[in-house]
Protein backbone atom coordinates (compact mmCIF):
# COMPACT_ATOMS: atom_id res chain seq x y z
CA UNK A 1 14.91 2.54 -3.27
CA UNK A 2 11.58 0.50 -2.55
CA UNK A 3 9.88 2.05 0.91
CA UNK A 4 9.17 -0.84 3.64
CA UNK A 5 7.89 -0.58 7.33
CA UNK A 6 7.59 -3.49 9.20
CA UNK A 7 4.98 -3.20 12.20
CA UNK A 8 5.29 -5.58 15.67
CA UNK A 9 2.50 -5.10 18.44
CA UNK A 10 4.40 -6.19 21.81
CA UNK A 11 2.15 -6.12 24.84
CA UNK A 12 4.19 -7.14 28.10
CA UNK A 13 7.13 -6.53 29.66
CA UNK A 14 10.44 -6.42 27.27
CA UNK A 15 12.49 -9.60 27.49
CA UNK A 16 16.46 -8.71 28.30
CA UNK A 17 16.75 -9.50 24.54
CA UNK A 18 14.65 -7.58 23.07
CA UNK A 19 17.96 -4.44 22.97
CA UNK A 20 19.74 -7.34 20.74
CA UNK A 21 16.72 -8.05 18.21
CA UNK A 22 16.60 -3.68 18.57
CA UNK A 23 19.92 -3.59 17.66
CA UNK A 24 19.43 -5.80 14.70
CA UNK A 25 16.61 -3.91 13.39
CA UNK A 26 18.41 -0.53 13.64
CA UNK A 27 21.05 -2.16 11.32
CA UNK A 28 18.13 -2.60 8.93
CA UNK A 29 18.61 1.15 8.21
CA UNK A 30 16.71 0.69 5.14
CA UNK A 31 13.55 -0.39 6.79
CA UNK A 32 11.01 1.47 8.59
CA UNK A 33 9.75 -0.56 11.61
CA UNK A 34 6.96 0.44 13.99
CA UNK A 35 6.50 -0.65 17.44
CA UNK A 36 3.02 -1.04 19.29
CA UNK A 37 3.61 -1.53 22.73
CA UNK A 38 2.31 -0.61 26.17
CA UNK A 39 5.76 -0.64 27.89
CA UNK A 40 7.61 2.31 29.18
CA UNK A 41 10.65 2.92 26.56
CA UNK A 42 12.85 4.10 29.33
CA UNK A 43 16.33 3.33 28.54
CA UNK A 44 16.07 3.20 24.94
CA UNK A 45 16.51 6.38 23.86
CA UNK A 46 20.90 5.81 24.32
CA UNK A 47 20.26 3.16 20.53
CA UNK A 48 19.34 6.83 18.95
CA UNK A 49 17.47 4.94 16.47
CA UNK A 50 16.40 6.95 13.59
CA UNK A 51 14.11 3.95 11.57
CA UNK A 52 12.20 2.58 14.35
CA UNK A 53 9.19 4.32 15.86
CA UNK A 54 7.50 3.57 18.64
CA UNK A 55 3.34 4.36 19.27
CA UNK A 56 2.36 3.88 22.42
CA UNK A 57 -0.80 2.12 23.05
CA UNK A 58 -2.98 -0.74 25.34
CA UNK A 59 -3.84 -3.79 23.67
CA UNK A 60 -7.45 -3.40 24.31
CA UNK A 61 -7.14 0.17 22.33
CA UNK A 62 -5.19 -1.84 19.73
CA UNK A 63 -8.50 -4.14 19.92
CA UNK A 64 -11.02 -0.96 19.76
CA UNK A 65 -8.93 -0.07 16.07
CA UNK A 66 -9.07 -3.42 14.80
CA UNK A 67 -12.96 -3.51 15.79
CA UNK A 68 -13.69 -0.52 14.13
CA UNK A 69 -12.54 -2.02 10.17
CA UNK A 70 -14.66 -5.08 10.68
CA UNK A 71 -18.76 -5.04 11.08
CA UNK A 72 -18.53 -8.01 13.29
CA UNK A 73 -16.74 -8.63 17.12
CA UNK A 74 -13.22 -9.32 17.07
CA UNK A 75 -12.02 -11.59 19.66
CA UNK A 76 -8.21 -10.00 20.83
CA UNK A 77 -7.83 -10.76 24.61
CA UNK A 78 -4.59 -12.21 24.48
CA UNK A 79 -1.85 -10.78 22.66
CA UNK A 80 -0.62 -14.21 21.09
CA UNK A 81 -3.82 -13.72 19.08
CA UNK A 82 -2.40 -10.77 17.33
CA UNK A 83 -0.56 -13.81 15.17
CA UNK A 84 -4.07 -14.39 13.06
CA UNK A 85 -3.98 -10.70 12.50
CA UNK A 86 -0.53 -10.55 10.94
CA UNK A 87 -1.82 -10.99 7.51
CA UNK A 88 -4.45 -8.02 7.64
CA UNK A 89 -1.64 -5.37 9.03
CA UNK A 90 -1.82 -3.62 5.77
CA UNK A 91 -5.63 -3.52 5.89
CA UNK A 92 -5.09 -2.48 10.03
CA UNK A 93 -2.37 -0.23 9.95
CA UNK A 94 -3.78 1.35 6.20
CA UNK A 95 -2.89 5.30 7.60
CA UNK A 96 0.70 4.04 9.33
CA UNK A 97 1.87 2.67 5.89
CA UNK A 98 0.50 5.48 3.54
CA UNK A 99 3.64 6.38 1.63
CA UNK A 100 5.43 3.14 1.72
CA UNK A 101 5.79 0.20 -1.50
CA UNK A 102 5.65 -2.78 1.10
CA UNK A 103 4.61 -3.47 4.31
CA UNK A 104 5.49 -6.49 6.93
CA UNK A 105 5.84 -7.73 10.32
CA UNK A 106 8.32 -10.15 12.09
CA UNK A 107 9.53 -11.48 15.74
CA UNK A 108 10.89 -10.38 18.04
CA UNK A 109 12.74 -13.54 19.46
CA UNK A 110 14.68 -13.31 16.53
CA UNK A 111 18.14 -11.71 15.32
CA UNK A 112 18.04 -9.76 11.77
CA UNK A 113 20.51 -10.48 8.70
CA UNK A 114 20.23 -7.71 6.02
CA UNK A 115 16.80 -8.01 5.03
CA UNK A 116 17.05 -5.81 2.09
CA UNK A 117 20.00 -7.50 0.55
CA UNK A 118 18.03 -10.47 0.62
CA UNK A 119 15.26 -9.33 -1.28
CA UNK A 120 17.49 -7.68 -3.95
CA UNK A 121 19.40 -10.36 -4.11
CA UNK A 122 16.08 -12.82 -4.90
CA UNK A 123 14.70 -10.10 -7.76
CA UNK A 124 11.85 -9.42 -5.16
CA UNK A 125 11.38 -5.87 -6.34
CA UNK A 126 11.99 -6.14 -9.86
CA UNK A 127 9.65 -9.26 -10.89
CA UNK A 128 6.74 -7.52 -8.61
CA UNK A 129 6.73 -10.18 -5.95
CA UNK A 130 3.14 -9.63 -3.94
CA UNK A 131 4.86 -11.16 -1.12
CA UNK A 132 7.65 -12.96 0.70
CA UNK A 133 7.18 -15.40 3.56
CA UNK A 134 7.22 -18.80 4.55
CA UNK A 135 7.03 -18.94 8.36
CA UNK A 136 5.28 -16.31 10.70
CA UNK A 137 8.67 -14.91 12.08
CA UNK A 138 9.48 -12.34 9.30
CA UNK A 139 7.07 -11.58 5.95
CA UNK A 140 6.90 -8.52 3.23
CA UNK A 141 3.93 -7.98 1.73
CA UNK A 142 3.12 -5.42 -1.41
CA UNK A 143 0.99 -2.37 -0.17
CA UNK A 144 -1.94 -2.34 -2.62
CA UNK A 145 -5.48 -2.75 -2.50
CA UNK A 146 -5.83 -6.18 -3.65
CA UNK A 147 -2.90 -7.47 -1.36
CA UNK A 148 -4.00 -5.77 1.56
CA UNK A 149 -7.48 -7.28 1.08
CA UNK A 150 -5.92 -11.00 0.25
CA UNK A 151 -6.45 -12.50 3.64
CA UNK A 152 -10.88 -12.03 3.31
CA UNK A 153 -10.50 -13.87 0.16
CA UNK A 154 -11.36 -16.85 1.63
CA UNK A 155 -14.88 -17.13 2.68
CA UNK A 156 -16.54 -20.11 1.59
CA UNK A 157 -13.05 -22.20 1.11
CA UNK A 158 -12.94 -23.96 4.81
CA UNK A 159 -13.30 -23.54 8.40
CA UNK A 160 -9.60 -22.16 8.66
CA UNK A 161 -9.24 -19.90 5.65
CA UNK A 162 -12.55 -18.09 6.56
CA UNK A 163 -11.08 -14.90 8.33
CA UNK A 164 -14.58 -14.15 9.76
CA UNK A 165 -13.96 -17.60 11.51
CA UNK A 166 -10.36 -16.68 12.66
CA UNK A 167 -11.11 -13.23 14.15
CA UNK A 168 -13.98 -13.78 16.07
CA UNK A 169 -12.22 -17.23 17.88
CA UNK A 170 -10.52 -16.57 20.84
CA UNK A 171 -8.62 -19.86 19.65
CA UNK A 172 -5.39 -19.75 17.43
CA UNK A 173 -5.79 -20.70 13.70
CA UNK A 174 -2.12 -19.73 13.03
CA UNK A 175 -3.14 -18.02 10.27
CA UNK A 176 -0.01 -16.16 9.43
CA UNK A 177 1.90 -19.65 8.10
CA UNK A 178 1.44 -22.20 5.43
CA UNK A 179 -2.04 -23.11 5.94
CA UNK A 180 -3.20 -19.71 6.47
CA UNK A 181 -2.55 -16.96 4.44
CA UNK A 182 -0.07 -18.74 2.12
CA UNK A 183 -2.59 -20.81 1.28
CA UNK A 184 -4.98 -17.59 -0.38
CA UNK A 185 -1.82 -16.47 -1.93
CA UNK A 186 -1.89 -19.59 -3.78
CA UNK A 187 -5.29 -20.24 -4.15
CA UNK A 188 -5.52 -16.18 -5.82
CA UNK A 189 -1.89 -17.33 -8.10
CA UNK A 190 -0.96 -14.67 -6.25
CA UNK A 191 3.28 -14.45 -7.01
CA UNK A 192 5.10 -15.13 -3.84
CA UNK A 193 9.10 -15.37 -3.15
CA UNK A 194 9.39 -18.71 -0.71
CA UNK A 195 13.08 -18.69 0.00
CA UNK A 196 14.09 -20.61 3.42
CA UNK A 197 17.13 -18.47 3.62
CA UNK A 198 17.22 -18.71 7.70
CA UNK A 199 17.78 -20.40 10.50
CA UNK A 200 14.62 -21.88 12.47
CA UNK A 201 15.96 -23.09 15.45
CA UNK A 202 14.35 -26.54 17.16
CA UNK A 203 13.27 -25.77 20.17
CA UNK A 204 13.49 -29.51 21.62
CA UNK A 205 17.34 -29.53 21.72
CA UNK A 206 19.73 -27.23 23.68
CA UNK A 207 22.05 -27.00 20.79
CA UNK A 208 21.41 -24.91 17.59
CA UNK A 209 19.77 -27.55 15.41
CA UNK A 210 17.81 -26.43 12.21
CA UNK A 211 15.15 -28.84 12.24
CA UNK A 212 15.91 -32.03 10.50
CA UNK A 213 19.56 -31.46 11.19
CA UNK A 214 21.87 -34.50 13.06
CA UNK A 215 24.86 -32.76 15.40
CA UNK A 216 25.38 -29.22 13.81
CA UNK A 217 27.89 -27.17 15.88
CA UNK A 218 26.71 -23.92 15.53
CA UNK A 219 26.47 -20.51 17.05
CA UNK A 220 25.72 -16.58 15.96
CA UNK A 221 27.80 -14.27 15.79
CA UNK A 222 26.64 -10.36 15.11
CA UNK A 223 29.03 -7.06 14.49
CA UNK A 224 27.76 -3.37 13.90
CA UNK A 225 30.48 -3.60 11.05
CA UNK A 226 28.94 -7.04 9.43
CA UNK A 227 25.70 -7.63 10.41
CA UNK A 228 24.10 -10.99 11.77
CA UNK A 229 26.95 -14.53 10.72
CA UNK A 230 26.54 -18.05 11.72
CA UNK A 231 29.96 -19.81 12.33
CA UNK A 232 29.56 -23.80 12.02
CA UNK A 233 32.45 -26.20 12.43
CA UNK A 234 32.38 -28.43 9.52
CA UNK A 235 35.43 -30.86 8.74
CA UNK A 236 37.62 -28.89 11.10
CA UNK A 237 36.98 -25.76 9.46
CA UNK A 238 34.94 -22.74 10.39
CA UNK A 239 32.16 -22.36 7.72
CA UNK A 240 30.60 -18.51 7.81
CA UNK A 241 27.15 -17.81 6.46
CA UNK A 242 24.83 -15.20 6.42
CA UNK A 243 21.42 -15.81 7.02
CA UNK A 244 17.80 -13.42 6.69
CA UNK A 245 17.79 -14.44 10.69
CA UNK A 246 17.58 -16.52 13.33
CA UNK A 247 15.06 -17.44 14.95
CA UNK A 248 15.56 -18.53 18.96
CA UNK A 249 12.02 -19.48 19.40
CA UNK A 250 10.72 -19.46 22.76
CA UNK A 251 14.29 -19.97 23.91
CA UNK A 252 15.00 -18.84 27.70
CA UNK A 253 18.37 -17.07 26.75
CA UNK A 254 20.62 -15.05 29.74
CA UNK A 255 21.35 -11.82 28.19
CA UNK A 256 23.79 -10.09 30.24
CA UNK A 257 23.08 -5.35 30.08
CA UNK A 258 23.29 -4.78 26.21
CA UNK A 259 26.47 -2.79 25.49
CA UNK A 260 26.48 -2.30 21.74
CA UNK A 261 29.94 -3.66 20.69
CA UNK A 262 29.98 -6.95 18.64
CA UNK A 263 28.23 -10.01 21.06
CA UNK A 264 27.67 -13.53 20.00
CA UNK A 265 24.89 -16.60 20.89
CA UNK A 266 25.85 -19.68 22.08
CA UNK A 267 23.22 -22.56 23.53
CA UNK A 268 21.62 -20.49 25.57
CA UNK A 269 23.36 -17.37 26.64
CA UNK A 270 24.47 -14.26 24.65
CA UNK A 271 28.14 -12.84 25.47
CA UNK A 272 29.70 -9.55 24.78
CA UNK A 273 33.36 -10.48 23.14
CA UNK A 274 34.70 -11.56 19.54
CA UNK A 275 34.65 -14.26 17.15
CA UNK A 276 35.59 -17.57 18.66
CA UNK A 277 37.80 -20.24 17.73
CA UNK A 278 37.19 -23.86 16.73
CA UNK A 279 37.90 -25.23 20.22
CA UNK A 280 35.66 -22.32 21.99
CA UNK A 281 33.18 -23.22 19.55
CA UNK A 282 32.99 -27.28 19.92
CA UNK A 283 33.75 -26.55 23.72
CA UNK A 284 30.26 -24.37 23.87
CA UNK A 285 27.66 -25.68 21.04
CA UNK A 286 27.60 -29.81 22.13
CA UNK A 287 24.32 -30.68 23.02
CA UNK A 288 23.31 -31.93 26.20
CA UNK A 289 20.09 -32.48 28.08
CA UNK A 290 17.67 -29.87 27.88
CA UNK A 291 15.63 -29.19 30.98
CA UNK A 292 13.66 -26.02 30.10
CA UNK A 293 12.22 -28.08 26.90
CA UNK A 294 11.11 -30.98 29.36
CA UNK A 295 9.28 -28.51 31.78
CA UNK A 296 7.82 -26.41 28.45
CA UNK A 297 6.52 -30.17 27.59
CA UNK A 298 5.42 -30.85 30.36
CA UNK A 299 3.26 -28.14 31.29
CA UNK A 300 1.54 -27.50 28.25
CA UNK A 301 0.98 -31.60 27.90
CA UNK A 302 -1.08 -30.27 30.86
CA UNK A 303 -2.54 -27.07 29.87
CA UNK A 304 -6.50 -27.20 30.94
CA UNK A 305 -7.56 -25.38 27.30
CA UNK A 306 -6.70 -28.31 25.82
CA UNK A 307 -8.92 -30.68 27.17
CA UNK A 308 -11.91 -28.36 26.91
CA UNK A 309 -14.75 -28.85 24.68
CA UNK A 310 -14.34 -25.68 22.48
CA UNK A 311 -10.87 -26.50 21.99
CA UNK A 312 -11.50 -30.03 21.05
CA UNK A 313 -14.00 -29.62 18.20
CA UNK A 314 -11.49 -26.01 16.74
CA UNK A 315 -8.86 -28.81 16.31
CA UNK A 316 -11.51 -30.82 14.75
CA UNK A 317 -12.57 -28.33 12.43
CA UNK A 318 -8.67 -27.18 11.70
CA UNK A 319 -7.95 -30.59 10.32
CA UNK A 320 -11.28 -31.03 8.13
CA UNK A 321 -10.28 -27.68 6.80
């Protein structure tokens, strides 16, 4: 069996859904994940995880080991900007993933499927993938020297592929997705597995809609004994599927105490209980208006960085590059 750890920094308080992602990741008992995080981990110890760690540390110590594997200044005073790091965790966290054949990070706003499954299932270990990832919520990278190096390969390529450029901004290059680091994958013919096995949820309406989707009616369903489902009514029927994950992004969702019997994830609320039936689910995934996405708009339509000069001429430079 291949060795992977996955490795999320979280600086801030712990959303009241952050127990359900835990819970998720625990089922992942064949992955290693490693939590950064300044928070107290009071309360935690009842999930008597045995494959997640936790290191306790402040992001600006985070910052002083980051600073001290480059020779210029990094610029890490938000912890959002730990996104254009992503790609150089290997490189970062080279002594916490000694030992293991793959290394990765992921979200936390998400809900896990079996993510080993998956990559058996895809021949991921077998035809020597270097990595797998499309999006920035979940990605497995191989832990060698040349892989862990990838993301400096692209000095003198553009503005936005330069990583000296992306570490020293204080703006975001979101360098972790398709124009970042997949992008040196490519441009090395580096092989990469680019499944879109899960569910990225569209943040601008209140039901569960992939993006691109009409009027799904959809919601998630998750069982120590089965692992993370999505039940759809299609044609009057209930159609089960299993995906890598979900992703709830930036979703306000009322969690009630985490009690680790089965729970499911309707638009926007989790509940403790079982699998429901076709009227429960048509009853509680119809969209509707979606007032938390209007105020989100809103406020960042409004957000003073983005009228400032050094913002104006990175977005500039972002689309010549």
């Amino acid at each position: 069996m291949k060795k992977i750890k996955i490795i999320i920094p979280y600086f801030g308080k712990f959303p009241k859904f952050f127990p359900y992602f835990l819970m998720t990741a625990k089922w992942n008992s064949k992955i290693d994940f490693l939590i950064v995080t300044d928070q107290e981990l009071s309360g935690l110890e009842a999930f008597n995880i045995n494959n997640i760690t936790f290191q306790k540390t402040t992001l600006n110590e985070l910052k002083e080991k980051i600073q001290r594997k480059f020779d210029f200044e990094v610029s890490l005073n938000t912890a959002y900007k730990l996104c254009d790091f992503k790609p150089a965790y290997g490189y970062i966290f080279s002594d916490e993933c000694e030992g293991y054949d793959y290394w990765g990070f992921c979200d936390t706003d998400i809900l896990l499927g079996d993510v080993y499954q998956f990559l058996e299932q895809h021949d991921f270990f077998n035809q020597n993938y270097d990595r797998y990832g499309l999006l920035g919520h979940l990605q497995i990278y191989k832990n060698s020297e040349d892989v862990n190096n990838l993301f400096k390969s692209g000095d003198g390529l553009n503005y936005r592929l330069n990583y000296k450029n992306v570490f020293t901004s204080s703006q975001n290059f979101i360098f972790d997705e398709s124009l970042g680091i997949q992008k040196l994958f490519e441009n090395a013919k580096m092989k990469q597995l680019q499944v879109e096995c899960f569910d990225d949820i569209d943040i601008s309406h209140f039901a569960f809609r992939r993006y691109g989707e009409e009027d799904p009616r959809r919601y998630y369903y998750w069982s120590d004994k089965d692992g993370l489902e999505s039940h759809e009514v299609q044609d009057g029927v209930i159609i089960i599927k299993k995906p890598l994950y979900v992703h709830f992004q930036k979703r306000k969702l009322i969690c009630p105490n985490f009690d680790m019997s089965s729970f499911y994830v309707v638009p926007n609320q989790v509940i403790h209980g079982e699998k429901l039936s076709i009227d429960s689910i048509l009853q509680n995934t119809k969209n509707r208006f979606y007032w938390e996405y209007k105020k989100y708009s809103f406020f960042k339509r409004f957000n003073r960085e983005k009228w400032s000069v050094p913002f104006i001429l990175h977005k500039l430079k972002m689309k010549r590059g």
